[in-house]
Protein backbone atom coordinates (compact mmCIF):
# COMPACT_ATOMS: atom_id res chain seq x y z
CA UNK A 1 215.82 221.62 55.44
CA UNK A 2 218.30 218.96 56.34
CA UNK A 3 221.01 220.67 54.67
CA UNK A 4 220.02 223.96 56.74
CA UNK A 5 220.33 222.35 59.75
CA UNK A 6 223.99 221.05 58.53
CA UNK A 7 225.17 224.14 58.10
CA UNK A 8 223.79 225.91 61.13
CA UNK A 9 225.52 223.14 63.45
CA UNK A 10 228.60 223.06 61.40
CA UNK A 11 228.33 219.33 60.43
CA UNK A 12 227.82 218.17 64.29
CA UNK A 13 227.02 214.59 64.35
CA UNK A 14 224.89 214.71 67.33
CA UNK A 15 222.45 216.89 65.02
CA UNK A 16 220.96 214.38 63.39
CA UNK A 17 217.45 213.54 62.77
CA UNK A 18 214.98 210.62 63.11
CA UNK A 19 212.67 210.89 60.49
CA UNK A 20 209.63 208.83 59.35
CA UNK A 21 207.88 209.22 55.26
CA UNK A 22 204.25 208.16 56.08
CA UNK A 23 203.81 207.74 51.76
CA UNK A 24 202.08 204.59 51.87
CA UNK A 25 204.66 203.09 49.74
CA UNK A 26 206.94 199.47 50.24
CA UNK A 27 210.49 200.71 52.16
CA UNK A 28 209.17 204.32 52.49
CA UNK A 29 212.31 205.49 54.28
CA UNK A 30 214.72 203.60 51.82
CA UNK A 31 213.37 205.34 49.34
CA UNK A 32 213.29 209.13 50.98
CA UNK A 33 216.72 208.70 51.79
CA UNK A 34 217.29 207.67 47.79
CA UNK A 35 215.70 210.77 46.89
CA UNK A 36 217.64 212.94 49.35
CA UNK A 37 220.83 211.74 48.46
CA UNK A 38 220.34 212.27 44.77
CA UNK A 39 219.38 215.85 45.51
CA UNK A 40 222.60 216.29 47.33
CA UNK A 41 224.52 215.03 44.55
CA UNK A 42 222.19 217.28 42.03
CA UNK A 43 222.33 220.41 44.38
CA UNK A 44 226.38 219.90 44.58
CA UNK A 45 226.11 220.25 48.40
CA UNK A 46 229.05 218.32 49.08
CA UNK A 47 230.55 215.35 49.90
CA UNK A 48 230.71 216.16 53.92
CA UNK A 49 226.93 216.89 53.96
CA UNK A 50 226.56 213.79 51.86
CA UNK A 51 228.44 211.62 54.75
CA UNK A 52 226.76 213.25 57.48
CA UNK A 53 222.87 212.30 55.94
CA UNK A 54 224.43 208.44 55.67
CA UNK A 55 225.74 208.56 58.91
CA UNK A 56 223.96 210.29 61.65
CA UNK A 57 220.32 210.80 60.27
CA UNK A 58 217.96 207.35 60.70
CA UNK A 59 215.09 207.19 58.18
CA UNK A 60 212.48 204.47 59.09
CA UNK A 61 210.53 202.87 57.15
CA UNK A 62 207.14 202.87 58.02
CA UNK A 63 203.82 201.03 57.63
CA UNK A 64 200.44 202.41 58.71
CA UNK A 65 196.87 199.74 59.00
CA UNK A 66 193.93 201.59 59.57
CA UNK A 67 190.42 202.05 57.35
CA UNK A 68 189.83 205.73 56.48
CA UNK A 69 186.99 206.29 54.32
CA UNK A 70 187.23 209.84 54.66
CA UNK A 71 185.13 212.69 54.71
CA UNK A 72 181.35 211.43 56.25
CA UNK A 73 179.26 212.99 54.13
CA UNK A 74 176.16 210.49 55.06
CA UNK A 75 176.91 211.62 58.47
CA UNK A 76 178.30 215.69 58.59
CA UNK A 77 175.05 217.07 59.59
CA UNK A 78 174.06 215.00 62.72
CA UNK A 79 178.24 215.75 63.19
CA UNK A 80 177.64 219.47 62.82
CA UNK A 81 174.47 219.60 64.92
CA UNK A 82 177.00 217.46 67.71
CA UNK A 83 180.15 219.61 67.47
CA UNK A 84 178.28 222.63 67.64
CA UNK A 85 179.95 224.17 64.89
CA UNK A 86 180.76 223.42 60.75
CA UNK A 87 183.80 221.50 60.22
CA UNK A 88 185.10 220.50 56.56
CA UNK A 89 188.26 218.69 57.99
CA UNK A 90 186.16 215.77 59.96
CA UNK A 91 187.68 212.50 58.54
CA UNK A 92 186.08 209.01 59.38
CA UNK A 93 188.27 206.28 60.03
CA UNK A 94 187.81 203.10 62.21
CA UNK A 95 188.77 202.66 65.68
CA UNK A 96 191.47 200.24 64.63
CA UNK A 97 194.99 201.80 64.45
CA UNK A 98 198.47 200.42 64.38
CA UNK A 99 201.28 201.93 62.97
CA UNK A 100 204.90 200.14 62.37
CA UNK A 101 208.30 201.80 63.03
CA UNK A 102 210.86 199.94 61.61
CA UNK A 103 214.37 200.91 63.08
CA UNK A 104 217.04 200.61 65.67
CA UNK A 105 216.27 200.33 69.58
CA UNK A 106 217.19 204.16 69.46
CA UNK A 107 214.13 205.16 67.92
CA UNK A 108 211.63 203.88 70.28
CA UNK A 109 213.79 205.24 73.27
CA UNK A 110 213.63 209.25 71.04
CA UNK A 111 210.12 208.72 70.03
CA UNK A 112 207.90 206.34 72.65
CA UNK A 113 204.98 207.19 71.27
CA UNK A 114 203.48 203.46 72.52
CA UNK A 115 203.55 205.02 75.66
CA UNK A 116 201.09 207.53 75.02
CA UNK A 117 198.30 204.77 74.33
CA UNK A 118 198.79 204.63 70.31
CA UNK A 119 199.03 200.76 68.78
CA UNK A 120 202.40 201.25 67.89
CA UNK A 121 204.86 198.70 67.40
CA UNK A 122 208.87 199.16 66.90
CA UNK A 123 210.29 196.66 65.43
CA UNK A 124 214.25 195.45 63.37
CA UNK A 125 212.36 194.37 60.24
CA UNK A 126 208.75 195.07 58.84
CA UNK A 127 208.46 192.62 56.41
CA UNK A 128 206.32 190.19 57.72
CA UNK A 129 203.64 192.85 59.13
CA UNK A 130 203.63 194.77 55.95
CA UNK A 131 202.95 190.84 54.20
CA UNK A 132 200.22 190.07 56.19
CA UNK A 133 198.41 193.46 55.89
CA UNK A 134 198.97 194.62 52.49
CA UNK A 135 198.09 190.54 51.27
CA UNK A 136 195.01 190.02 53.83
CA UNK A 137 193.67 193.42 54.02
CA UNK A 138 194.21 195.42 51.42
CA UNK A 139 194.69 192.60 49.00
CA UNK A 140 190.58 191.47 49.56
CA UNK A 141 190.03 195.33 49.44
CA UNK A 142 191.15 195.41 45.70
CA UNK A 143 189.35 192.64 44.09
CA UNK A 144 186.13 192.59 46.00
CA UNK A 145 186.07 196.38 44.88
CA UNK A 146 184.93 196.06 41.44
CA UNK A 147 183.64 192.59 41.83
CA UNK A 148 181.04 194.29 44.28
CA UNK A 149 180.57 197.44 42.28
CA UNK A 150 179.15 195.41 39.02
CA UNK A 151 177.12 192.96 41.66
CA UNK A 152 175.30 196.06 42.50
CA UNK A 153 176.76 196.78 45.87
CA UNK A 154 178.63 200.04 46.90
CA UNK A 155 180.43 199.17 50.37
CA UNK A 156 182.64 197.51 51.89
CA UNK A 157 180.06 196.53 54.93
CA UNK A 158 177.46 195.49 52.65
CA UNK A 159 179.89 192.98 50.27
CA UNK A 160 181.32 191.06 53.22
CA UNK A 161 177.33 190.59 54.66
CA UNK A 162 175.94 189.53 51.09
CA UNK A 163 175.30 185.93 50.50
CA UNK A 164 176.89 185.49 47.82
CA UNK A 165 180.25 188.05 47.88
CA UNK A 166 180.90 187.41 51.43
CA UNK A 167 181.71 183.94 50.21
CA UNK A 168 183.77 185.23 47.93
CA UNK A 169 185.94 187.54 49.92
CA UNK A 170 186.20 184.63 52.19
CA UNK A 171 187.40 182.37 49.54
CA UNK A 172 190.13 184.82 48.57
CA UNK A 173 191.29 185.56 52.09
CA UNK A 174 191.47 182.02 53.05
CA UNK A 175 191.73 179.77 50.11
CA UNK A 176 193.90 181.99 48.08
CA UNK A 177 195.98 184.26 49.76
CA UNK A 178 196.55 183.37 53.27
CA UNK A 179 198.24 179.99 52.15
CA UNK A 180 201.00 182.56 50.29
CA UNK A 181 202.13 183.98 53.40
CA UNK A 182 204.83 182.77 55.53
CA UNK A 183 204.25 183.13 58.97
CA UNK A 184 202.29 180.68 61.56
CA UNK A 185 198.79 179.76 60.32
CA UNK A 186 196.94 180.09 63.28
CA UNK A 187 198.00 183.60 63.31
CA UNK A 188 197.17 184.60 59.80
CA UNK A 189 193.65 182.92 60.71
CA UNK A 190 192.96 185.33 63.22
CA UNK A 191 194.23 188.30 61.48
CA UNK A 192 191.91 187.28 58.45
CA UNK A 193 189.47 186.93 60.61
CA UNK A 194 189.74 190.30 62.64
CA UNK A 195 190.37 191.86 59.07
CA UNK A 196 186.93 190.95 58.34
CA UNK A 197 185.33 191.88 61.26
CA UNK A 198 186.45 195.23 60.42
CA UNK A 199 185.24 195.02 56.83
CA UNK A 200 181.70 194.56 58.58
CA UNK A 201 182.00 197.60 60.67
CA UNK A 202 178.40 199.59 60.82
CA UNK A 203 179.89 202.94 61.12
CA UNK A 204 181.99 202.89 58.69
CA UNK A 205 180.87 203.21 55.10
CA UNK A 206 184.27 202.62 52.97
CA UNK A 207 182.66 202.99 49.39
CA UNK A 208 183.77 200.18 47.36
CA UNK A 209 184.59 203.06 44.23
CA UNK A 210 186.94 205.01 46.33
CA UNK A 211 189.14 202.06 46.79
CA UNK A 212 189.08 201.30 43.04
CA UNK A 213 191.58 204.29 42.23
CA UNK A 214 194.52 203.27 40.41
CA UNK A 215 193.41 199.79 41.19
CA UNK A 216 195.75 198.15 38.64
CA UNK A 217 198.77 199.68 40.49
CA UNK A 218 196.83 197.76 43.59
CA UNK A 219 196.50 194.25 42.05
CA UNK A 220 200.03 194.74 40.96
CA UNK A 221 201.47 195.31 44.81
CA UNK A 222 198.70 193.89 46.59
CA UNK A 223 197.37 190.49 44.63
CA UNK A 224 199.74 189.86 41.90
CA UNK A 225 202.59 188.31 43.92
CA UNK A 226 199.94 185.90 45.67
CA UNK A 227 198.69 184.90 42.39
CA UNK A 228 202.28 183.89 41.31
CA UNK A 229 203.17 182.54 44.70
CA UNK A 230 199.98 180.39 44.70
CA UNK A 231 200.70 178.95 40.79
CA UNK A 232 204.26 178.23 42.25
CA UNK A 233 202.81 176.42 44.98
CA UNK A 234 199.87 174.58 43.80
CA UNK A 235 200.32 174.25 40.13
CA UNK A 236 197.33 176.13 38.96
CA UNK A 237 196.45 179.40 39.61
CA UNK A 238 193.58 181.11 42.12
CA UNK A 239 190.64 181.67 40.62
CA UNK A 240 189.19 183.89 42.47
CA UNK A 241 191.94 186.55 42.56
CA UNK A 242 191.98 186.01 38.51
CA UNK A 243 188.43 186.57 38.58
CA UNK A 244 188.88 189.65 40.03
CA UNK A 245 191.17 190.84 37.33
CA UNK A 246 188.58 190.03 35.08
CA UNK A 247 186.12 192.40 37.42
CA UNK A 248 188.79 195.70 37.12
CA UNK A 249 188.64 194.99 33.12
CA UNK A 250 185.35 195.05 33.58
CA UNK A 251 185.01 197.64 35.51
CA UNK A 252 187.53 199.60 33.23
CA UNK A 253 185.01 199.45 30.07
CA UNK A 254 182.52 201.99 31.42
CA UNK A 255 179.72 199.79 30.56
CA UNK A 256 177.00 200.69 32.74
CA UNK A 257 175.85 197.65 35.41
CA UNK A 258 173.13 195.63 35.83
CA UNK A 259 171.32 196.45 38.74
CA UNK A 260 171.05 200.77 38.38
CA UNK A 261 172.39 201.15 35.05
CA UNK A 262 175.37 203.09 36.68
CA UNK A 263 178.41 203.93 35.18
CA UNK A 264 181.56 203.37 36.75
CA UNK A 265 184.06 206.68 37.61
CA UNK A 266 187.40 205.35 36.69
CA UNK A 267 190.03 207.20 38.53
CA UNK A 268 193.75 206.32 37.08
CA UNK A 269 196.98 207.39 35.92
CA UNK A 270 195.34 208.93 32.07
CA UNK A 271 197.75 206.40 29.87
CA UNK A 272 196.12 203.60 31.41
CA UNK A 273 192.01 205.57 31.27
CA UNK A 274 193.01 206.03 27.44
CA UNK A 275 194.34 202.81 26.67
CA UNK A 276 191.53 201.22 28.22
CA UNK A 277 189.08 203.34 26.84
CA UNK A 278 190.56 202.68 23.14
CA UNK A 279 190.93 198.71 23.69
CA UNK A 280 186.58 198.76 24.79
CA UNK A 281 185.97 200.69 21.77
CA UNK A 282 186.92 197.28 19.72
CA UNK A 283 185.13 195.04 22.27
CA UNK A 284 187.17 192.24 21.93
CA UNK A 285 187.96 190.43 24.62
CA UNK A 286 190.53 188.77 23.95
CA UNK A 287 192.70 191.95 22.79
CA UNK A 288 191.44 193.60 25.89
CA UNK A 289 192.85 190.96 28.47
CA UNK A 290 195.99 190.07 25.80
CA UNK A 291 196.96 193.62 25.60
CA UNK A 292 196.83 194.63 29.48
CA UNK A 293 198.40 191.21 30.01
CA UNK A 294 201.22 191.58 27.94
CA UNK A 295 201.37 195.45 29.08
CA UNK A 296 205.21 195.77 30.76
CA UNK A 297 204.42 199.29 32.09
CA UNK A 298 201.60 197.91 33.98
CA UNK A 299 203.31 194.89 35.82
CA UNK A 300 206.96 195.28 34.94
CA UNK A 301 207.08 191.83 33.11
CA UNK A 302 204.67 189.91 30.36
CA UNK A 303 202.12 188.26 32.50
CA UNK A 304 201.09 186.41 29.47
CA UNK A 305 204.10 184.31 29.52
CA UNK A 306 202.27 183.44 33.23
CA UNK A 307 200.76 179.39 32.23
CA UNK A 308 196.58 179.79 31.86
CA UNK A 309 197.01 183.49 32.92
CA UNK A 310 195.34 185.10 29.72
CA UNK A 311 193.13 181.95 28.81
CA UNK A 312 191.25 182.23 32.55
CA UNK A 313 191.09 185.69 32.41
CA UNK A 314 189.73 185.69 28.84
CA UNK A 315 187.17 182.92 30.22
CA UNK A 316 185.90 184.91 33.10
CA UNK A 317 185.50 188.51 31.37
CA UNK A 318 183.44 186.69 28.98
CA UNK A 319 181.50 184.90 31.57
CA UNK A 320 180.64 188.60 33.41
CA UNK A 321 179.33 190.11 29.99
CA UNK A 322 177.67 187.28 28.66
CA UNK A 323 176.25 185.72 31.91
CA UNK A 324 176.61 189.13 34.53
CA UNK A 325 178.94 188.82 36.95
CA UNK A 326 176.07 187.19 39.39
CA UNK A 327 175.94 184.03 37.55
CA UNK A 328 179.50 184.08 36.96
CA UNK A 329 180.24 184.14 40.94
CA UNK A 330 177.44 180.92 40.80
CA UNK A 331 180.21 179.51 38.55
CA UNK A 332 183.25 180.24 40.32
CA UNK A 333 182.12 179.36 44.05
CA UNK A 334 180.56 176.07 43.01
CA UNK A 335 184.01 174.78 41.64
């Protein structure tokens, strides 16, 4: 497309394009423009059209924060009876919005869409919005997932209100991973704590198992860095992000839980479904959390070379099958 519109304005640099990937990826728009330019070179379109995507075409990067369950199935026929008519495209998603536009003063003056009402918010660097959401929102998302799921809870809503995982979350978000962030603490308090009064939200049901897809891609992006940040810190790494580690593992083994005597529907890249599958065929712990530990592909470095990384997580897998993970959360929030 881009190289069409080269050619049918002859190169004109006042042709270019502003254009924002919404792939919910770190440095989106570094990385489209990566793949572009390769494809030029691949394609052999030429050095000229080459220059021209460098110079006169802008690709943002982008970040997006909102909750979107998706399709309300709990809720399509009182929907239907409403709209008057059967749509399969409604999506539910919170009333919460804001989308980030990283980019020159340029792009706000082409593209105002804050002026239309939308939360959105241009900005010269990203960095520390995309910090605080993908560590204080999406990183309590990922370990109070399966941590919630083995409890015997299935939503978001009804984790954060429990007795005993709402303390948890809590701990995480403010103990453990709000202390790795660098930006003003009164702020990162009230982000945590708006975060979590959108956790709560009554109509939406975000189902704990839909967020647990590819979830150890998530702890990678989303909690690792705060676990090694924290260890750097303090000395001694977070618990309670460790523990919920130990929870995906868990989670991973397709042992049915407690409560229902469901079985977890692991969604993931099929490597990582078949090595985990083969590792909980042994049942040994210890190889389990060793081998994912030590597992390069997974976290692009040996995370057992991390000090008391593979000796907690040993300690609280075994705690959740040997205990259940309710008397192992006793454990963990009384320390």
């Amino acid at each position: 497309w881009l190289f069409h519109r080269f050619e049918y304005f002859r190169g004109d640099p006042g042709k270019g394009m502003i254009l924002f990937p919404c792939e919910l990826i770190d440095r989106n728009g570094d990385h489209l423009r990566e793949a572009v330019l390769r494809y030029a070179v691949l394609w052999n379109l030429g050095e000229r059209f080459t220059e021209w995507v460098e110079e006169v075409n802008i690709f943002c990067n982008t970040l997006v924060d909102r909750i979107v369950p998706g399709f309300p199935k709990n809720e399509i026929q009182h929907i239907t009876e409403e709209l008057g008519y059967e749509d399969k495209l409604v999506v539910e998603g919170e009333i919460f919005h804001l989308w980030v536009i990283e980019g020159p003063a340029l792009v706000r003056r082409e593209f105002p869409a804050d002026k239309a009402g939308l939360n959105v918010l241009f900005t010269d660097s990203m960095k520390p919005y995309r910090d605080r959401k993908v560590t204080l929102l999406n990183g309590p998302h990922t370990v109070l997932s399966p941590v919630s799921w083995l409890y015997g809870l299935d939503t978001v809503r009804e984790a954060c209100e429990d007795s005993k995982i709402g303390v948890y979350v809590r701990k995480v978000m403010y103990d453990e991973l709000l202390p790795t962030l660098e930006l003003p603490e009164r702020e990162l308090k009230q982000f945590a704590d708006e975060v979590l009064d959108r956790f709560k939200n009554p109509y939406v049901r975000h189902q704990v198992t839909d967020i647990m897809l590819n979830a150890f891609s998530k702890y990678k992006t989303r909690d690792l860095p705060s676990v090694l940040k924290y260890l750097k810190i303090n000395g001694n790494l977070p618990k309670g992000l460790v523990f919920g580690l130990a929870a995906i593992l868990f989670y991973y083994s397709g042992i049915p839980r407690v409560s229902d005597k469901k079985i977890s529907v692991i969604r993931d890249d099929e490597k990582i479904v078949s090595m985990m599958s083969d590792l909980w065929k042994e049942g040994n712990v210890y190889n389990v959390v060793h081998t994912v530990l030590s597992c390069e592909t997974l976290w692009e470095r040996d995370l057992t070379e991390v000090p008391g990384m593979e000796a907690m997580l040993s300690a609280c897998l075994n705690d959740m099958i040997h205990s259940g993970v309710s008397s192992a959360l006793d454990r963990l929030l009384s320390e």
